[in-house]
PDB file of N, CA and C in Angstrom:
ATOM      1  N   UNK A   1     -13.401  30.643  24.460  1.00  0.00           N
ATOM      2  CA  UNK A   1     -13.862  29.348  24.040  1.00  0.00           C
ATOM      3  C   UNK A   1     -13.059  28.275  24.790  1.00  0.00           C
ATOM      4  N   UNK A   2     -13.335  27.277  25.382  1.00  0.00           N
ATOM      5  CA  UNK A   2     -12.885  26.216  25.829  1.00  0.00           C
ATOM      6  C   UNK A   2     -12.598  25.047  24.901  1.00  0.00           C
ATOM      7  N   UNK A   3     -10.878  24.844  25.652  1.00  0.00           N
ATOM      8  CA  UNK A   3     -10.180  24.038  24.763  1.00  0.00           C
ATOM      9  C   UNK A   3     -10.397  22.631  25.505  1.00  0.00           C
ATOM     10  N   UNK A   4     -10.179  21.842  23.863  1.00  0.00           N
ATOM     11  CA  UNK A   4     -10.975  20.404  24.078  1.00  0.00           C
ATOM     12  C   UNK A   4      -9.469  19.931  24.072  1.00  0.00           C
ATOM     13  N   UNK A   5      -9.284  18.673  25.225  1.00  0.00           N
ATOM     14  CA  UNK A   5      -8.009  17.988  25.247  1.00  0.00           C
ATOM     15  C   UNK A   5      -8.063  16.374  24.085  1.00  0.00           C
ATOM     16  N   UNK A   6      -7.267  16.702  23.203  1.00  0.00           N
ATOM     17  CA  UNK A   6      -7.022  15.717  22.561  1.00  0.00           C
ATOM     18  C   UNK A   6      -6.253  14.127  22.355  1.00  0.00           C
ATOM     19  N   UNK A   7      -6.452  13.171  23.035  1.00  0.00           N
ATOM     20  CA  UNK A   7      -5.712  12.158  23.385  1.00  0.00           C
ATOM     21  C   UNK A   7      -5.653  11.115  22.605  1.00  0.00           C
ATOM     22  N   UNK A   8      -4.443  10.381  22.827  1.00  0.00           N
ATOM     23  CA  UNK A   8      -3.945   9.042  21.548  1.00  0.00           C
ATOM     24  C   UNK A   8      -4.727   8.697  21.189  1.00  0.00           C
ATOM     25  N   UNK A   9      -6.432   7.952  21.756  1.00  0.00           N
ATOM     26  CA  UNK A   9      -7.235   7.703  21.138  1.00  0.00           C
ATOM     27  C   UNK A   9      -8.111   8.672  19.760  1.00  0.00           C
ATOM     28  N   UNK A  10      -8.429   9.736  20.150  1.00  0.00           N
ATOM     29  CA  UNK A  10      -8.517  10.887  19.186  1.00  0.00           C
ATOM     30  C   UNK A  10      -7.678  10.546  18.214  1.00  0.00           C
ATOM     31  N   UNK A  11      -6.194  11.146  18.321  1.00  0.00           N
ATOM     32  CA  UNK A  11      -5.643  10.825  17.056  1.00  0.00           C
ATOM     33  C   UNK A  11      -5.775   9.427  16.182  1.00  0.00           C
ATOM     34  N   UNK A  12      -5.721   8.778  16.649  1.00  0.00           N
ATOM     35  CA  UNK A  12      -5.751   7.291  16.103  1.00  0.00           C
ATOM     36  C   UNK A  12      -7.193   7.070  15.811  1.00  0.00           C
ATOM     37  N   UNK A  13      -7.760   7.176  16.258  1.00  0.00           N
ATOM     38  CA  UNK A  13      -9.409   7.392  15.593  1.00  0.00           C
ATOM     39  C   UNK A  13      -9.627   7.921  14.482  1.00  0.00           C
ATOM     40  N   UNK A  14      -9.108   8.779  14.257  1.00  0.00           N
ATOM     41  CA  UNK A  14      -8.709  10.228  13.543  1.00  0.00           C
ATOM     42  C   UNK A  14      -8.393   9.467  12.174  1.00  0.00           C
ATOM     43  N   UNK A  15      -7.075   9.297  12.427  1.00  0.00           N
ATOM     44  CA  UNK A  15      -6.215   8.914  11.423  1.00  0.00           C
ATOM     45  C   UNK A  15      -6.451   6.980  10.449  1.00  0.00           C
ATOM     46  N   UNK A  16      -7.069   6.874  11.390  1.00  0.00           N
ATOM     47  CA  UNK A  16      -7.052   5.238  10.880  1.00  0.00           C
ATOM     48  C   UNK A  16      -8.235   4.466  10.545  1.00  0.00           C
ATOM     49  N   UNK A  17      -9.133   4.744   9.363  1.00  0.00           N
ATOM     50  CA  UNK A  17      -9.964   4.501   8.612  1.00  0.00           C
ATOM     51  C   UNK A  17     -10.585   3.046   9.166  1.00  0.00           C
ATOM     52  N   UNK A  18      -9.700   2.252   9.338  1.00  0.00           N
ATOM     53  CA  UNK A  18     -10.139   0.889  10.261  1.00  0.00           C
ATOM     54  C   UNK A  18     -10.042   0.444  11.455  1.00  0.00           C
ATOM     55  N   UNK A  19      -9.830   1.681  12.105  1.00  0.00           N
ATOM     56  CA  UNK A  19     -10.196   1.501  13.517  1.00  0.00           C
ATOM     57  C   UNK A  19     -11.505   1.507  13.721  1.00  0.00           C
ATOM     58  N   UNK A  20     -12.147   0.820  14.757  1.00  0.00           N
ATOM     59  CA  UNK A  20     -13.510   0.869  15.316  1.00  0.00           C
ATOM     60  C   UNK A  20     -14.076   1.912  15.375  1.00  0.00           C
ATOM     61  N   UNK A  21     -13.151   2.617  16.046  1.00  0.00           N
ATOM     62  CA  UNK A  21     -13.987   3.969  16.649  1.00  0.00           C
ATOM     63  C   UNK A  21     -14.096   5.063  15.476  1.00  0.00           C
ATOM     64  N   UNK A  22     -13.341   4.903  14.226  1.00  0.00           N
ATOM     65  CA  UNK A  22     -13.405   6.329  13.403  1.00  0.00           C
ATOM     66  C   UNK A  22     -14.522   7.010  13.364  1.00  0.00           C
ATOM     67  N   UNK A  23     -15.592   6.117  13.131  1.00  0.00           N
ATOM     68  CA  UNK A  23     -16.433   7.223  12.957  1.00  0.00           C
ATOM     69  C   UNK A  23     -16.882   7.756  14.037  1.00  0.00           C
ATOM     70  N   UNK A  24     -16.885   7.313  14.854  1.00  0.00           N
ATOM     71  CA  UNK A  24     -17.552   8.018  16.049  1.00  0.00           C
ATOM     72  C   UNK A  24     -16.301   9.505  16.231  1.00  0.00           C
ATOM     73  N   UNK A  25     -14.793   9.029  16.155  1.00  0.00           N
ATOM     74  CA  UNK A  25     -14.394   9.941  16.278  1.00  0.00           C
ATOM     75  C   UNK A  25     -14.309  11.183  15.459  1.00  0.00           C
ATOM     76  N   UNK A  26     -14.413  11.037  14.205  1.00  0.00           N
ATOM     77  CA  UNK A  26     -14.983  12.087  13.047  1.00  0.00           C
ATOM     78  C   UNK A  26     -16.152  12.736  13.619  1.00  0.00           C
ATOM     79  N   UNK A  27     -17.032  12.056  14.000  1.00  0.00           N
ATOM     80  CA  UNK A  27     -18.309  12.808  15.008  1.00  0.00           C
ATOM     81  C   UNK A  27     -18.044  13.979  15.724  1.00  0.00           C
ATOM     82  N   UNK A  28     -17.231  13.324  16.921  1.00  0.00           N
ATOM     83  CA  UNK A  28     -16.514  13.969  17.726  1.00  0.00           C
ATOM     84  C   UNK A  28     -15.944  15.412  17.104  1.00  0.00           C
ATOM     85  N   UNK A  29     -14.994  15.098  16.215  1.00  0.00           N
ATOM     86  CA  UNK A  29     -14.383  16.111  15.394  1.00  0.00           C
ATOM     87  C   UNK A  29     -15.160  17.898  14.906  1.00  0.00           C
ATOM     88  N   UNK A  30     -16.448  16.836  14.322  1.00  0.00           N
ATOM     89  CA  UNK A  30     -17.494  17.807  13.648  1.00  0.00           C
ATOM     90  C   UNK A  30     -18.086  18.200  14.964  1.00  0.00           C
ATOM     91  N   UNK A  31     -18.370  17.541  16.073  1.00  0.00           N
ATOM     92  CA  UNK A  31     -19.019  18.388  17.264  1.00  0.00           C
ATOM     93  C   UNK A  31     -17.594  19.470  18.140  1.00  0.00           C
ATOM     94  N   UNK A  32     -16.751  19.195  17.922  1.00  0.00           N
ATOM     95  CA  UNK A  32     -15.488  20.205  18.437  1.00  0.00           C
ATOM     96  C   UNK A  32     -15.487  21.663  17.835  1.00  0.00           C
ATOM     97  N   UNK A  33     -15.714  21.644  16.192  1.00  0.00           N
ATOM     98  CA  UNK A  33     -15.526  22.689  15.505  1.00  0.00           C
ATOM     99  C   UNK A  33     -14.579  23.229  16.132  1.00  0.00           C
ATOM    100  N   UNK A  34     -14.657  24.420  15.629  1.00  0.00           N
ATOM    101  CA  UNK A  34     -13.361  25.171  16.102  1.00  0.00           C
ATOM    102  C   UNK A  34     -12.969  25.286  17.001  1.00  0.00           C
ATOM    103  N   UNK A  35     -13.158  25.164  17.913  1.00  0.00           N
ATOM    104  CA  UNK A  35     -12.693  24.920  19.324  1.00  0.00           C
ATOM    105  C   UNK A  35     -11.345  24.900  19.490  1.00  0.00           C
ATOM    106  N   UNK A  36     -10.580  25.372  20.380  1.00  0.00           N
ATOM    107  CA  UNK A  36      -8.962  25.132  20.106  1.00  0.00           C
ATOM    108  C   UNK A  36      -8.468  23.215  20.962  1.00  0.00           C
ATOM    109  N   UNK A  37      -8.317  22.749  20.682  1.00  0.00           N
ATOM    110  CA  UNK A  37      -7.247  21.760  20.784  1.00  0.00           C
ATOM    111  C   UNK A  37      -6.050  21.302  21.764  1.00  0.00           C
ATOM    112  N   UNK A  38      -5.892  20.742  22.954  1.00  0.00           N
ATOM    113  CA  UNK A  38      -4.610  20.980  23.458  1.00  0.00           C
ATOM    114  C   UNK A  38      -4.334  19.631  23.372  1.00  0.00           C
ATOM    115  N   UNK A  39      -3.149  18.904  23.491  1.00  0.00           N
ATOM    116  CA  UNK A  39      -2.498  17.496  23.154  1.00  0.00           C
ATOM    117  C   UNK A  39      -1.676  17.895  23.675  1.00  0.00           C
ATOM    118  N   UNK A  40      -0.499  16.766  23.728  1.00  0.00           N
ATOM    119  CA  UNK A  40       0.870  16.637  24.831  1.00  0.00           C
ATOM    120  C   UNK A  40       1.860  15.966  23.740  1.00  0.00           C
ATOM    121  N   UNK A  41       3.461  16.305  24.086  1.00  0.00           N
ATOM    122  CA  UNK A  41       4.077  15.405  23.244  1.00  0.00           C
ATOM    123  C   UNK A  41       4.131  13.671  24.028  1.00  0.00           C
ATOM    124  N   UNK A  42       3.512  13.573  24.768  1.00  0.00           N
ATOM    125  CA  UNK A  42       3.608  12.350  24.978  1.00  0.00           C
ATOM    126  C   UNK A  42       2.368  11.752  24.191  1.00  0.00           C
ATOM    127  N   UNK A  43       1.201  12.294  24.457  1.00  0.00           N
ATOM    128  CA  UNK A  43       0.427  11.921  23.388  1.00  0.00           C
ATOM    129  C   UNK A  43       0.695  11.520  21.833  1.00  0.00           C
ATOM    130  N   UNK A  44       1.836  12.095  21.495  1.00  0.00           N
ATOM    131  CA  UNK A  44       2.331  12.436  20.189  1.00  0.00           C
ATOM    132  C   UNK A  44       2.656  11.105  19.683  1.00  0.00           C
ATOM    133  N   UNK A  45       3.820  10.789  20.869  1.00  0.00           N
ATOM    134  CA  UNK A  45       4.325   9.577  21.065  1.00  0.00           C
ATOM    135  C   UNK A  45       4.126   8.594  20.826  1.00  0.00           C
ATOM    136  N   UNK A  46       2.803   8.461  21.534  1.00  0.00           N
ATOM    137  CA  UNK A  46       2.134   7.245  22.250  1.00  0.00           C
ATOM    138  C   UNK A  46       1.228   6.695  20.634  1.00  0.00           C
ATOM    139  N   UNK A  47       0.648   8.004  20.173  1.00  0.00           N
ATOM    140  CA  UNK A  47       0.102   7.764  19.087  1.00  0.00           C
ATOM    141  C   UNK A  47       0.992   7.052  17.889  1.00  0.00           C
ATOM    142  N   UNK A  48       2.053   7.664  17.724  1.00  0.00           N
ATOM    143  CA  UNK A  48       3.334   7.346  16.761  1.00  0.00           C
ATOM    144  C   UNK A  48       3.570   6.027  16.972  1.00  0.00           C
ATOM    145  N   UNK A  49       3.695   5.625  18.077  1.00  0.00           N
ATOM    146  CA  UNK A  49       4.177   4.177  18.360  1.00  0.00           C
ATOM    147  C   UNK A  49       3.195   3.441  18.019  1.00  0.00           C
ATOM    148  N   UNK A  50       1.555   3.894  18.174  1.00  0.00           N
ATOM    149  CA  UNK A  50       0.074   3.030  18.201  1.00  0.00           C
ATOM    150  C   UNK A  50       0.298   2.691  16.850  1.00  0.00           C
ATOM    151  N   UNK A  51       1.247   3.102  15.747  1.00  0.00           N
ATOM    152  CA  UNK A  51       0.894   3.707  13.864  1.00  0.00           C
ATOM    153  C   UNK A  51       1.694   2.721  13.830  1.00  0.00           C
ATOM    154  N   UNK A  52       2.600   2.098  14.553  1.00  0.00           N
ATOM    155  CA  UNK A  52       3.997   1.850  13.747  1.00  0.00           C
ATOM    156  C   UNK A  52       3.670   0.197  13.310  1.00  0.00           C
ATOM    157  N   UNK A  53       2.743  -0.090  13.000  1.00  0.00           N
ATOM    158  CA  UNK A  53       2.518  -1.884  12.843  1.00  0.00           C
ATOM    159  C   UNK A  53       2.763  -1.863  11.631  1.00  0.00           C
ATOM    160  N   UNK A  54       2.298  -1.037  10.621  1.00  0.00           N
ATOM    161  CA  UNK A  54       2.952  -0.883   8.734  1.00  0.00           C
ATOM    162  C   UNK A  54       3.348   0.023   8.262  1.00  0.00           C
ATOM    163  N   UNK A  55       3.392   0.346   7.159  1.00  0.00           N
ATOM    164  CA  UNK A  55       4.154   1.613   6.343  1.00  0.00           C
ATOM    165  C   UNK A  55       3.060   2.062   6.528  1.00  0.00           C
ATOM    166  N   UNK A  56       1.890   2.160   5.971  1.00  0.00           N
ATOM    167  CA  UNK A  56       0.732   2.885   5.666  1.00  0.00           C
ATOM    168  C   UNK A  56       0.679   3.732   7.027  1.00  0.00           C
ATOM    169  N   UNK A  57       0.400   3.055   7.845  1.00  0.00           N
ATOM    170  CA  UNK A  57       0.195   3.832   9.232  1.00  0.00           C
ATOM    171  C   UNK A  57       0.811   4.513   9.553  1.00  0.00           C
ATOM    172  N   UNK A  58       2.022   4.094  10.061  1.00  0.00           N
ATOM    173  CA  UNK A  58       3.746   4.996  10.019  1.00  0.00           C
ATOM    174  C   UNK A  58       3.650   6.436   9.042  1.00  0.00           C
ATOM    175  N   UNK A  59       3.582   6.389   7.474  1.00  0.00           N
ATOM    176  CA  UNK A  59       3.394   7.413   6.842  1.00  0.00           C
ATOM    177  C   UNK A  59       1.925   8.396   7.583  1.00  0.00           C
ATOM    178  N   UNK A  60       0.603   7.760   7.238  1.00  0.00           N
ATOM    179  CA  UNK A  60      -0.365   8.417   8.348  1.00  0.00           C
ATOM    180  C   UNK A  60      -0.023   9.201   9.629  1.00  0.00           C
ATOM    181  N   UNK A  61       0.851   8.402  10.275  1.00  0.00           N
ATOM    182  CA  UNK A  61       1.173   9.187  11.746  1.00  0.00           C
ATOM    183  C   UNK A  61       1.916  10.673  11.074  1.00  0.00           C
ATOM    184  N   UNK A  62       2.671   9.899  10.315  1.00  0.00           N
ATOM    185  CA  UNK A  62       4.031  11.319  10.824  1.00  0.00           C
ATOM    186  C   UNK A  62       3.430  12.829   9.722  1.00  0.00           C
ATOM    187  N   UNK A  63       2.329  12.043   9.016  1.00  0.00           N
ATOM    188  CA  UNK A  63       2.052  13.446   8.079  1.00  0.00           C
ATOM    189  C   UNK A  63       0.390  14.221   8.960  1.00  0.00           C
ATOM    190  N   UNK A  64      -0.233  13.032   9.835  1.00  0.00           N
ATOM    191  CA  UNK A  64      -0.897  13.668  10.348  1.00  0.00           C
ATOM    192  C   UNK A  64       0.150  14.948  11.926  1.00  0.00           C
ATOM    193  N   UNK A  65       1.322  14.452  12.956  1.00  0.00           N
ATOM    194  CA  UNK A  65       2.179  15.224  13.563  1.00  0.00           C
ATOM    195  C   UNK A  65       2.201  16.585  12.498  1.00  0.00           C
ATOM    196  N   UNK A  66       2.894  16.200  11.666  1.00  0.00           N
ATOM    197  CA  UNK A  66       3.335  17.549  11.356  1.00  0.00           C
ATOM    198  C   UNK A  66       2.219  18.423  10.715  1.00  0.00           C
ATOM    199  N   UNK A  67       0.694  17.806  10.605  1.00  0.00           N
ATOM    200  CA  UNK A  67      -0.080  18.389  10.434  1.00  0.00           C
ATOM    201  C   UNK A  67      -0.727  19.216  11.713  1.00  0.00           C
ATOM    202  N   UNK A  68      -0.457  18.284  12.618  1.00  0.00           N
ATOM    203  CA  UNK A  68      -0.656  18.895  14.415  1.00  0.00           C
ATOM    204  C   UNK A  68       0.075  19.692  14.343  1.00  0.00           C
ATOM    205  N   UNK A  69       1.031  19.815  14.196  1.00  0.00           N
ATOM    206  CA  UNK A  69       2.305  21.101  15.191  1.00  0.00           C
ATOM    207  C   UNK A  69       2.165  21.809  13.841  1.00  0.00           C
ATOM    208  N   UNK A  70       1.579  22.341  12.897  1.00  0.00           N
ATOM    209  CA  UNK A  70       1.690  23.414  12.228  1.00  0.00           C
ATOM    210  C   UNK A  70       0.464  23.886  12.497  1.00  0.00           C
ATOM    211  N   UNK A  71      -0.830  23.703  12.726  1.00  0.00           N
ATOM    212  CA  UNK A  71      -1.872  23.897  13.298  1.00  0.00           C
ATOM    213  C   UNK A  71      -1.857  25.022  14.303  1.00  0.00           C
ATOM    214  N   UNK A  72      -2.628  26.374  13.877  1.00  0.00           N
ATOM    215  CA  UNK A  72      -2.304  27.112  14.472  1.00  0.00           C
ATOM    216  C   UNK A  72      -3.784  26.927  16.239  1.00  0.00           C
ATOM    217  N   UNK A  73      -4.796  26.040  15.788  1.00  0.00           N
ATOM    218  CA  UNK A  73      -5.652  25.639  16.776  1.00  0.00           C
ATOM    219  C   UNK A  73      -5.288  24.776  17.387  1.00  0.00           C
ATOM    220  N   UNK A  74      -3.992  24.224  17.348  1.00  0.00           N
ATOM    221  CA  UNK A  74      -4.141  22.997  18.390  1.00  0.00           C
ATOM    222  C   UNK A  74      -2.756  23.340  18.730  1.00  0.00           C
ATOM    223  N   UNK A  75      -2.654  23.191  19.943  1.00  0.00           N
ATOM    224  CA  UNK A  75      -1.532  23.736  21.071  1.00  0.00           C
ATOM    225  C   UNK A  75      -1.071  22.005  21.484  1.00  0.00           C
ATOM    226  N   UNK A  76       0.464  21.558  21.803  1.00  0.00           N
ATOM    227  CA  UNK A  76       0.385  20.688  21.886  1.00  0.00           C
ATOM    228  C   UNK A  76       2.205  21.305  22.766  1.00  0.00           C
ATOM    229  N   UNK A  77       1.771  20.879  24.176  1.00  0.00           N
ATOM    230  CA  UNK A  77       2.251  20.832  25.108  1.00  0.00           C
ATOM    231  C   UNK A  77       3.168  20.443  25.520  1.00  0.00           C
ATOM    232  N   UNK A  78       4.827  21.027  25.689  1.00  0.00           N
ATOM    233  CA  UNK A  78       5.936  19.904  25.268  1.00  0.00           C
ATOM    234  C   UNK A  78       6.046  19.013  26.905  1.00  0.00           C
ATOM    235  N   UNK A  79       6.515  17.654  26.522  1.00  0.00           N
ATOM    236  CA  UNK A  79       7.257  17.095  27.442  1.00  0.00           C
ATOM    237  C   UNK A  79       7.710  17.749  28.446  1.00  0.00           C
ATOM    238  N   UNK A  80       8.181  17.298  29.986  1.00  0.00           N
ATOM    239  CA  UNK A  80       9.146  17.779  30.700  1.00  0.00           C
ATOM    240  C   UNK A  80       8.930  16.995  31.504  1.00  0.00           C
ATOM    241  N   UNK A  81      10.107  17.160  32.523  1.00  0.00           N
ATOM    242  CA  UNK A  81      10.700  15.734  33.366  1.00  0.00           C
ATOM    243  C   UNK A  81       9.354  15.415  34.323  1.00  0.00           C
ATOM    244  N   UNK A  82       8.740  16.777  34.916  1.00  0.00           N
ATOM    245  CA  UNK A  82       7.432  17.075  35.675  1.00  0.00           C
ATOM    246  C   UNK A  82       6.789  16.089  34.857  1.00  0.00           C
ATOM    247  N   UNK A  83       6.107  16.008  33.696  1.00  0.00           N
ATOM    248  CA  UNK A  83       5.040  15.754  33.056  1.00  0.00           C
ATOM    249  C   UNK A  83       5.434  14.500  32.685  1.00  0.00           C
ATOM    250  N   UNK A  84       6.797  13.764  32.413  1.00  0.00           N
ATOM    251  CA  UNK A  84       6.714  12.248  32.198  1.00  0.00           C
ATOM    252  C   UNK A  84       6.383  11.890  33.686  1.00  0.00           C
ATOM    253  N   UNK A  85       6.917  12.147  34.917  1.00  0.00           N
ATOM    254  CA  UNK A  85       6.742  11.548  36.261  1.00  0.00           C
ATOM    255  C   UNK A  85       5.456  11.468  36.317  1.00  0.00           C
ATOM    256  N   UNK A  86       4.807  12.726  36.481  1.00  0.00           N
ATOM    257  CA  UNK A  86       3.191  13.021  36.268  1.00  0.00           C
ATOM    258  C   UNK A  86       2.856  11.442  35.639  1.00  0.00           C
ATOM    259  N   UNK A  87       2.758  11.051  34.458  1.00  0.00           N
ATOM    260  CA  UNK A  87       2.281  10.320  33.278  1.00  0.00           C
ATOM    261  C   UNK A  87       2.363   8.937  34.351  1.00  0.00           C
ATOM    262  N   UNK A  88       4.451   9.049  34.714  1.00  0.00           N
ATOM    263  CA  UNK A  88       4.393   7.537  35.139  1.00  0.00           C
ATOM    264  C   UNK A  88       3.906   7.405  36.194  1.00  0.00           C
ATOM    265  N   UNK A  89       3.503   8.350  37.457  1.00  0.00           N
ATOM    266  CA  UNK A  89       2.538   7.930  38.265  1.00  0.00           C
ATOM    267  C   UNK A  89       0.728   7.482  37.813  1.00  0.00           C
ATOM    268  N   UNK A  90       0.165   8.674  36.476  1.00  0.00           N
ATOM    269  CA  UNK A  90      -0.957   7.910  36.192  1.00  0.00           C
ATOM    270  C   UNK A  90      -0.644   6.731  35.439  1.00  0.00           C
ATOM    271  N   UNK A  91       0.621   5.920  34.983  1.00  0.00           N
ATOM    272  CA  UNK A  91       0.585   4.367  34.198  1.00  0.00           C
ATOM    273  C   UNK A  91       0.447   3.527  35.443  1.00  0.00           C
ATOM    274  N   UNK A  92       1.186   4.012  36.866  1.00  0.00           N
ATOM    275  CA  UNK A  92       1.661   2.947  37.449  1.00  0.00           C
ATOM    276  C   UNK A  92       0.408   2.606  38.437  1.00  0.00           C
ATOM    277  N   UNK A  93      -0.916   4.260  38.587  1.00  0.00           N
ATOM    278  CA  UNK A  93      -2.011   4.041  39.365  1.00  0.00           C
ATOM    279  C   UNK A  93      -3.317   3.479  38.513  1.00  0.00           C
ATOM    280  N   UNK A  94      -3.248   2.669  37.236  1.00  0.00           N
ATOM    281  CA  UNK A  94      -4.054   2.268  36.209  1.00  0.00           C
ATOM    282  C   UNK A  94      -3.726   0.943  36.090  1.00  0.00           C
ATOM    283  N   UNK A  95      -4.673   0.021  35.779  1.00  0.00           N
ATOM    284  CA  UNK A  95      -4.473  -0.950  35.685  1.00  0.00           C
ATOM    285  C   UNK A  95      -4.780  -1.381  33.896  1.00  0.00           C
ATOM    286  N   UNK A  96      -5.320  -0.064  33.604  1.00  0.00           N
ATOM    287  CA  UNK A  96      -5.675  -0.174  31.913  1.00  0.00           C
ATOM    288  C   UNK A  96      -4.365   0.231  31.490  1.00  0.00           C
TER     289      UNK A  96
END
């Protein structure tokens, strides 16, 4: 089965009832089914930091993480020096 890559937007879609995109991303979700999952800890990150504007969110982030990394379908890819350089060459070739 082919694994679907999961990115900050996903999570934050995911997790945040008043974001724009939720429902579409719940969509998303229900069209993935089981499918396995791969994410990055920078993703992790990036998402964590997207949460941190209130408590509500902040709590959301960190109970949806540890709902990720116990997840035996979703593989989530650690950091390494390779993979931040990687990252900061795609921040620095983006203008988004």
């Amino acid at each position: 089965m082919t694994a679907v890559f999961a990115d900050t937007f996903y999570w934050y879609g995911l997790s945040n009832p008043r974001d724009q995109w939720h429902h579409v991303v719940l969509r998303a979700r229900t069209d993935v089914g089981r499918r396995p999952i791969v994410t990055t800890d920078e993703v992790l990150v990036e998402y964590a930091s997207s949460m941190a504007s209130d408590l509500f969110l902040r709590v959301a982030a960190r109970s949806l993480i540890d709902a990720i990394m116990a997840d035996p379908n979703v593989t989530v890819l650690p950091q390494s020096r390779d993979s931040f350089v990687e990252g900061l060459d795609l921040f620095s070739s983006r203008p988004d």
